[in-house]
Protein backbone atom coordinates (compact mmCIF):
# COMPACT_ATOMS: atom_id res chain seq x y z
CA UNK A 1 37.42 -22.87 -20.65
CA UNK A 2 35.76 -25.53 -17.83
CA UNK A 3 32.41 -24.61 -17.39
CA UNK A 4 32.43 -27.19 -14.74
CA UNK A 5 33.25 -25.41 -11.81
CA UNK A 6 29.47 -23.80 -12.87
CA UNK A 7 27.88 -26.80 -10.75
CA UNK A 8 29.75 -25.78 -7.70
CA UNK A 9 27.74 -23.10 -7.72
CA UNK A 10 24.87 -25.58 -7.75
CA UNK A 11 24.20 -25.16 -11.93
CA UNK A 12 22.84 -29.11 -13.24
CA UNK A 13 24.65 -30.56 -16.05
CA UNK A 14 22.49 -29.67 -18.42
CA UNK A 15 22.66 -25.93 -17.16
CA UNK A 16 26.08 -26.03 -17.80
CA UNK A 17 26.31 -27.89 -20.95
CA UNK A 18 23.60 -25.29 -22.39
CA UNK A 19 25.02 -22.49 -20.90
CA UNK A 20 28.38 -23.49 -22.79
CA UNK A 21 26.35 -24.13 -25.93
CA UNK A 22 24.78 -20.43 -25.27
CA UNK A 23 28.65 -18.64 -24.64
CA UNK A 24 30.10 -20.16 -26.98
CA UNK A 25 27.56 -19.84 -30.12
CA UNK A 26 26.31 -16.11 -29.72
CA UNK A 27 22.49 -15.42 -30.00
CA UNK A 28 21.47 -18.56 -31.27
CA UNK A 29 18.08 -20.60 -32.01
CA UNK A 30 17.15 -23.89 -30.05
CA UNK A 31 18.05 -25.76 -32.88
CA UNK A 32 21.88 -24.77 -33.24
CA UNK A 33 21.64 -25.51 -29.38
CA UNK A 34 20.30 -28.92 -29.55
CA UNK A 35 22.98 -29.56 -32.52
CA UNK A 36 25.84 -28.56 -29.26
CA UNK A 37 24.52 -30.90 -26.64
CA UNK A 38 22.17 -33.28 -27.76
CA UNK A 39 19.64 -32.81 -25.38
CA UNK A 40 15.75 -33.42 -25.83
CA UNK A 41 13.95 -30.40 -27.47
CA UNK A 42 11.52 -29.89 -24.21
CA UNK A 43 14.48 -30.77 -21.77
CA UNK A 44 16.06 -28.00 -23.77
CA UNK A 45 13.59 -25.41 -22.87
CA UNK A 46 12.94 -26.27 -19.67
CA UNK A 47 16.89 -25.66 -18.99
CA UNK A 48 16.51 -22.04 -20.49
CA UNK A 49 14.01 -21.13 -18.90
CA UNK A 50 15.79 -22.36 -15.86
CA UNK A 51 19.11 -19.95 -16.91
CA UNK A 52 16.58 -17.31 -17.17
CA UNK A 53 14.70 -17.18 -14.11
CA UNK A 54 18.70 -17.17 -12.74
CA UNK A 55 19.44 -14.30 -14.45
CA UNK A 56 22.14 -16.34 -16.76
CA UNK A 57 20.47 -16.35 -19.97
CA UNK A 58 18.02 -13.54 -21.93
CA UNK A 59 15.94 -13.85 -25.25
CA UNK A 60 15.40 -12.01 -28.11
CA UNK A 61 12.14 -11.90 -30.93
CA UNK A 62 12.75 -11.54 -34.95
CA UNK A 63 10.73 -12.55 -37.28
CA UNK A 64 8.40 -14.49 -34.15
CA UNK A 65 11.40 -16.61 -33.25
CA UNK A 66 13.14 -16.69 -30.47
CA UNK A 67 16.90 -16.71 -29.89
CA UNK A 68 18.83 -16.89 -26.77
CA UNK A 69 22.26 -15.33 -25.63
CA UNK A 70 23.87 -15.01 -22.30
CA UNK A 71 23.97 -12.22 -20.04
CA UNK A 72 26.90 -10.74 -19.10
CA UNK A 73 29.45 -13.27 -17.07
CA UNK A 74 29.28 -10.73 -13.92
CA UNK A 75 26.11 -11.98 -13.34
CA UNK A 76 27.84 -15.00 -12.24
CA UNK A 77 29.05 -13.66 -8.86
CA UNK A 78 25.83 -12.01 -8.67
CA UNK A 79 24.09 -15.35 -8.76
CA UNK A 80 26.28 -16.57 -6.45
CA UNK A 81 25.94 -13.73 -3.83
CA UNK A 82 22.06 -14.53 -4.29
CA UNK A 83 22.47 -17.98 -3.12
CA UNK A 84 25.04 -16.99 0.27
CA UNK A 85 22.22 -14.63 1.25
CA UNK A 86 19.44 -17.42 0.72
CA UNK A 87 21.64 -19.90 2.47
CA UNK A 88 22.48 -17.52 5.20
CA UNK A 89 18.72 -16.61 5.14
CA UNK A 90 18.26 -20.54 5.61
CA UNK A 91 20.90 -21.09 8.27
CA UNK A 92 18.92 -18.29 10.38
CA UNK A 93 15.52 -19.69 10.14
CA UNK A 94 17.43 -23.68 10.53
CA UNK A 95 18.90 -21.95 14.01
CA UNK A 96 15.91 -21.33 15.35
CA UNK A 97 14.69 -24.50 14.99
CA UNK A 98 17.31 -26.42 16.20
CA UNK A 99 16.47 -26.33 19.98
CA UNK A 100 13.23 -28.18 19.19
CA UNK A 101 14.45 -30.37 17.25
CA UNK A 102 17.25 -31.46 19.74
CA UNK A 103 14.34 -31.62 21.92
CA UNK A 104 12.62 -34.30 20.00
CA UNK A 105 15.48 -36.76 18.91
CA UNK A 106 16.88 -36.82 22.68
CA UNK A 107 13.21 -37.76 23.25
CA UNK A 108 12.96 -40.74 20.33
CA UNK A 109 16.58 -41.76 20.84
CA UNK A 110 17.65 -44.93 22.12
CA UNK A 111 19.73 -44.80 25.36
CA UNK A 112 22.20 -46.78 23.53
CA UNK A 113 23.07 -45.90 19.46
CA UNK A 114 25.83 -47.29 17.48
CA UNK A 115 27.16 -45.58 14.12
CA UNK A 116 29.87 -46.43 11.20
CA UNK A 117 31.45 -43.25 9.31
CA UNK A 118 33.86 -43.89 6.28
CA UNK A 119 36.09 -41.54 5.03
CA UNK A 120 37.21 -38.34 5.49
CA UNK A 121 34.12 -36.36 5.44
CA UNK A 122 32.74 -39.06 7.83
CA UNK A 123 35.97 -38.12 10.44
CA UNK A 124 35.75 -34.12 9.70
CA UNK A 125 31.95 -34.28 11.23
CA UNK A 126 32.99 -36.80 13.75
CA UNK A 127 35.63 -34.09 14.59
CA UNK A 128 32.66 -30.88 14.03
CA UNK A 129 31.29 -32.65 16.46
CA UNK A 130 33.70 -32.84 19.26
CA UNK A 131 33.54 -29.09 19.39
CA UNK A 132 30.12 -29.25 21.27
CA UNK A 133 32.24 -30.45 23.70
CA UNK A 134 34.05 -29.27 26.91
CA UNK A 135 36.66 -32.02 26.86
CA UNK A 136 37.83 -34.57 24.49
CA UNK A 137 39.75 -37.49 25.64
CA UNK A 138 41.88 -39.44 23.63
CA UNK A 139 44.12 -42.79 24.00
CA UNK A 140 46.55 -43.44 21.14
CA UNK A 141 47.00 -39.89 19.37
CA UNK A 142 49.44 -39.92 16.58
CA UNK A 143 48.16 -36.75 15.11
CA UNK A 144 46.70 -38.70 12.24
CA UNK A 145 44.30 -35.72 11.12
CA UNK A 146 46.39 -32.64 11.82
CA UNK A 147 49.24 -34.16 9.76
CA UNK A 148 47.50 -35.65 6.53
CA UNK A 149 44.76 -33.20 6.30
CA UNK A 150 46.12 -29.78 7.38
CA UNK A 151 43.53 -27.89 5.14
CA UNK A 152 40.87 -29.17 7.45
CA UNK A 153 42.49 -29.40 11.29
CA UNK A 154 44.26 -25.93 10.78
CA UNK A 155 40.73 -23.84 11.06
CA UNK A 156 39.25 -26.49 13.14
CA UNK A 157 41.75 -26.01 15.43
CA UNK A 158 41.27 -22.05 15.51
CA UNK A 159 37.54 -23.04 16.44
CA UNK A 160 38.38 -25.72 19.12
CA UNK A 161 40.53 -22.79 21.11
CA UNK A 162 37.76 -20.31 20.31
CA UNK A 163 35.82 -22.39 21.78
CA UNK A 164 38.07 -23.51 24.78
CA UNK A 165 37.30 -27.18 24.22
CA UNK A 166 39.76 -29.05 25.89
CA UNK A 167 42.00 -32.14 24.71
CA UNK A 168 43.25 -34.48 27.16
CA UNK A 169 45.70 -36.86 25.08
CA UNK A 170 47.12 -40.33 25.79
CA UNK A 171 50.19 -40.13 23.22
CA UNK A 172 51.82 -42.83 20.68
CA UNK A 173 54.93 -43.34 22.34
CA UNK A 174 56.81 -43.21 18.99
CA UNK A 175 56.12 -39.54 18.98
CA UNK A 176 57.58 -38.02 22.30
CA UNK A 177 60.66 -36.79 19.83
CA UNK A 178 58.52 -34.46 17.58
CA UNK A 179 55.41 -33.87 19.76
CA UNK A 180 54.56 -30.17 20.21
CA UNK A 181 51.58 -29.38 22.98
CA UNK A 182 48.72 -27.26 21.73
CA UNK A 183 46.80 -24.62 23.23
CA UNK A 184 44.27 -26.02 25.50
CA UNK A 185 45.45 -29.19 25.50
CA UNK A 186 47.13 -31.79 28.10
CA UNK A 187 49.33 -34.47 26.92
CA UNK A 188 51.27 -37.58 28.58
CA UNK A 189 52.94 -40.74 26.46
CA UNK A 190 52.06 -44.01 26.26
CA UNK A 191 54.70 -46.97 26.90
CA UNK A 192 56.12 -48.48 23.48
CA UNK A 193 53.76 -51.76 23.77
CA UNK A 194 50.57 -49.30 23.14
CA UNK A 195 51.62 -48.57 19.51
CA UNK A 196 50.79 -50.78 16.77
CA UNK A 197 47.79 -50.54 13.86
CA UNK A 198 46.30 -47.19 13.73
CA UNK A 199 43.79 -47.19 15.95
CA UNK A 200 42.70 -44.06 18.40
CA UNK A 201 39.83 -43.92 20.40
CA UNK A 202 38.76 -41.08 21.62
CA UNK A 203 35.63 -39.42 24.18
CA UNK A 204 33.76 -36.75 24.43
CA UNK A 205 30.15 -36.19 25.94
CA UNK A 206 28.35 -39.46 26.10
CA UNK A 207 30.09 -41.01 23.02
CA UNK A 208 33.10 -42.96 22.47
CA UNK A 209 34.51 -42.93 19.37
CA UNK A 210 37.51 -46.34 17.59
CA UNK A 211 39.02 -44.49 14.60
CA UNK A 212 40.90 -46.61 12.25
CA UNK A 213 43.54 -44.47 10.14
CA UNK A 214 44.37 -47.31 7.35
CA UNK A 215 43.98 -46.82 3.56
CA UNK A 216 40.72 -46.82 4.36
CA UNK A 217 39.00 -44.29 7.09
CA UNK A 218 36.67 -45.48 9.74
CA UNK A 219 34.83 -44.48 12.71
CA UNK A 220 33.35 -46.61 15.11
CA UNK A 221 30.57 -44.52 17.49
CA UNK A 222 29.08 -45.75 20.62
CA UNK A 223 26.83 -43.51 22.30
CA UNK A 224 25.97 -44.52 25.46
CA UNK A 225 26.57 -43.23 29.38
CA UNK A 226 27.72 -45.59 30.85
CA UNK A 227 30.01 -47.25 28.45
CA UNK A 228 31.38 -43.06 28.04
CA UNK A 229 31.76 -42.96 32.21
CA UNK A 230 33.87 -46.42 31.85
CA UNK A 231 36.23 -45.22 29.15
CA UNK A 232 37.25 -42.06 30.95
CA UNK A 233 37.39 -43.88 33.97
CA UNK A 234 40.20 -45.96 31.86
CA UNK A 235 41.75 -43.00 30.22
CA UNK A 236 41.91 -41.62 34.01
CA UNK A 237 43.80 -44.75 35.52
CA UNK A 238 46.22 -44.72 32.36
CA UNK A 239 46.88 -40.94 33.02
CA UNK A 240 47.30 -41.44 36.69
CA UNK A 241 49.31 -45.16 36.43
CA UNK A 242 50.37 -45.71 33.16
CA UNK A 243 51.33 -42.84 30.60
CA UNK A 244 54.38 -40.67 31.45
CA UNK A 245 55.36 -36.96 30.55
C-alpha cells in the first residue's frame, strides 16, 4: 500500500509514517510504534495527538496505558471533505479582500516591474493570468502549450471562451499546414524568416510577456504602459503589413 498519496491531502511525513505504523500494527503501544519509524518519543506524541484532533487515530486505556489504533479508513474522505469546505470557507473570506488589496499594490507598485518565471507552473500562472484579460496578442505562436501540456490548456481553454478573452495570433509560418483556428480567436502567418529558436512573445493588459520553450521554460515579464502600447502597435503593423492568411 503507498501511504504517500496521504500528504496530498496535506498529512506531514511523520503523519504518514505513524499512521502506517498505526494500520499496519493494530492497537499498539508507543513503543512498538517508535520500533516502526524511529521517530523521537515526544515527536511521537505530538504526531498522535495530531492524527487525533483529525479524526485519523483513537486511543484506548488498560491497565493505565494507553494504546492507539486507527479509525476507520472512511474517515479519510471525511477529512478531506473537511479541508474543501475550510478552503472554500478561505477562498470566500480571500475574495473579499482582494479588491483592497489590488487597491494597495497598484498604489506601492512601480510604474515599471520586471519578472523571471521558470517552468511550467511559472507559464500555467503566466497563462491564469492572461484570462483577466480582454485580448491577448501574440507574435510567434507555435502552440507550444496546447500541444505538450494538453492536461493544462484543455480546461484553460474552456475558461478563456467562458470568459470571451480574445487571442489575436501572429503564427509560425511552419504551421499554416496543420493550424486549426479556435473559438474567439484571430489568426494570420508569419513569413518563413520569423521562425527560428522558440521564442513567443505575447501581450495582454499592460504587460508583455518573451517565453522561451527550450528544455528549459522561461518567461520574461515587462510590465509597463508604454513599452505594452509599443508592442501592440508592432503586432498591429505586422498584422496590417506583414503576416498573411
Amino acid at each position: 500500500m503507498n501511504l504517500e498519496i496521504l500528504k496530498k491531502i496535506g498529512l506531514s511525513e511523520g503523519e504518514v509514517k505513524v499512521y502506517g505504523a498505526v494500520l499496519n500494527l493494530g492497537l499498539v503501544s508507543i513503543n512498538n510504534i517508535q520500533e516502526q519509524v524511529s521517530i523521537d518519543r515526544r515527536n511521537i506524541y505530538d504526531i498522535l495527538n495530531k492524527l487525533i484532533e483529525k479524526g485519523l487515530v483513537a486511543y484506548t486505556e488498560e491497565n493505565k496505558k494507553r494504546k492507539f489504533q486507527i479509525t476507520s479508513p472512511n474517515k479519510l474522505t471525511g477529512y478531506v471533505d473537511e479541508k474543501k469546505k475550510e478552503l472554500d470557507n478561505s477562498r470566500d473570506l480571500i475574495e473579499k479582500e482582494i479588491p483592497e488589496m489590488i487597491k494597495r499594490f497598484n498604489e506601492k507598485k512601480d510604474l515599471i516591474r520586471a519578472e523571471v518565471y521558470r517552468g511550467i507552473e511559472g507559464i500555467k500562472a503566466i497563462w491564469e493570468d492572461s484570462l483577466n484579460y480582454d485580448t491577448t496578442y501574440w507574435i510567434g505562436s507555435g502552440r507550444y502549450v496546447p500541444k505538450k501540456y494538453p492536461n493544462f490548456f484543455i480546461p484553460w481553454n474552456k475558461k478563456r471562451i467562458q470568459k470571451k478573452v480574445k487571442w489575436m495570433n501572429l503564427m509560425r509560418y511552419e504551421l499554416r499546414n496543420e493550424f486549426k483556428l479556435m473559438p474567439l480567436e484571430s489568426a494570420k502567418f508569419l513569413p518563413k524568416e520569423f521562425s527560428g529558436t522558440p521564442t513567443v512573445t505575447c501581450m495582454f493588459g499592460n504587460k508583455v510577456i518573451q517565453f522561451i520553450f527550450g528544455e528549459e521554460l522561461f518567461a520574461f515579464v515587462i510590465e509597463s504602459k508604454e513599452l505594452a502600447d509599443n508592442y501592440k502597435k508592432y503586432h498591429k503593423f505586422l498584422w496590417d503589413n506583414v503576416a498573411k492568411d
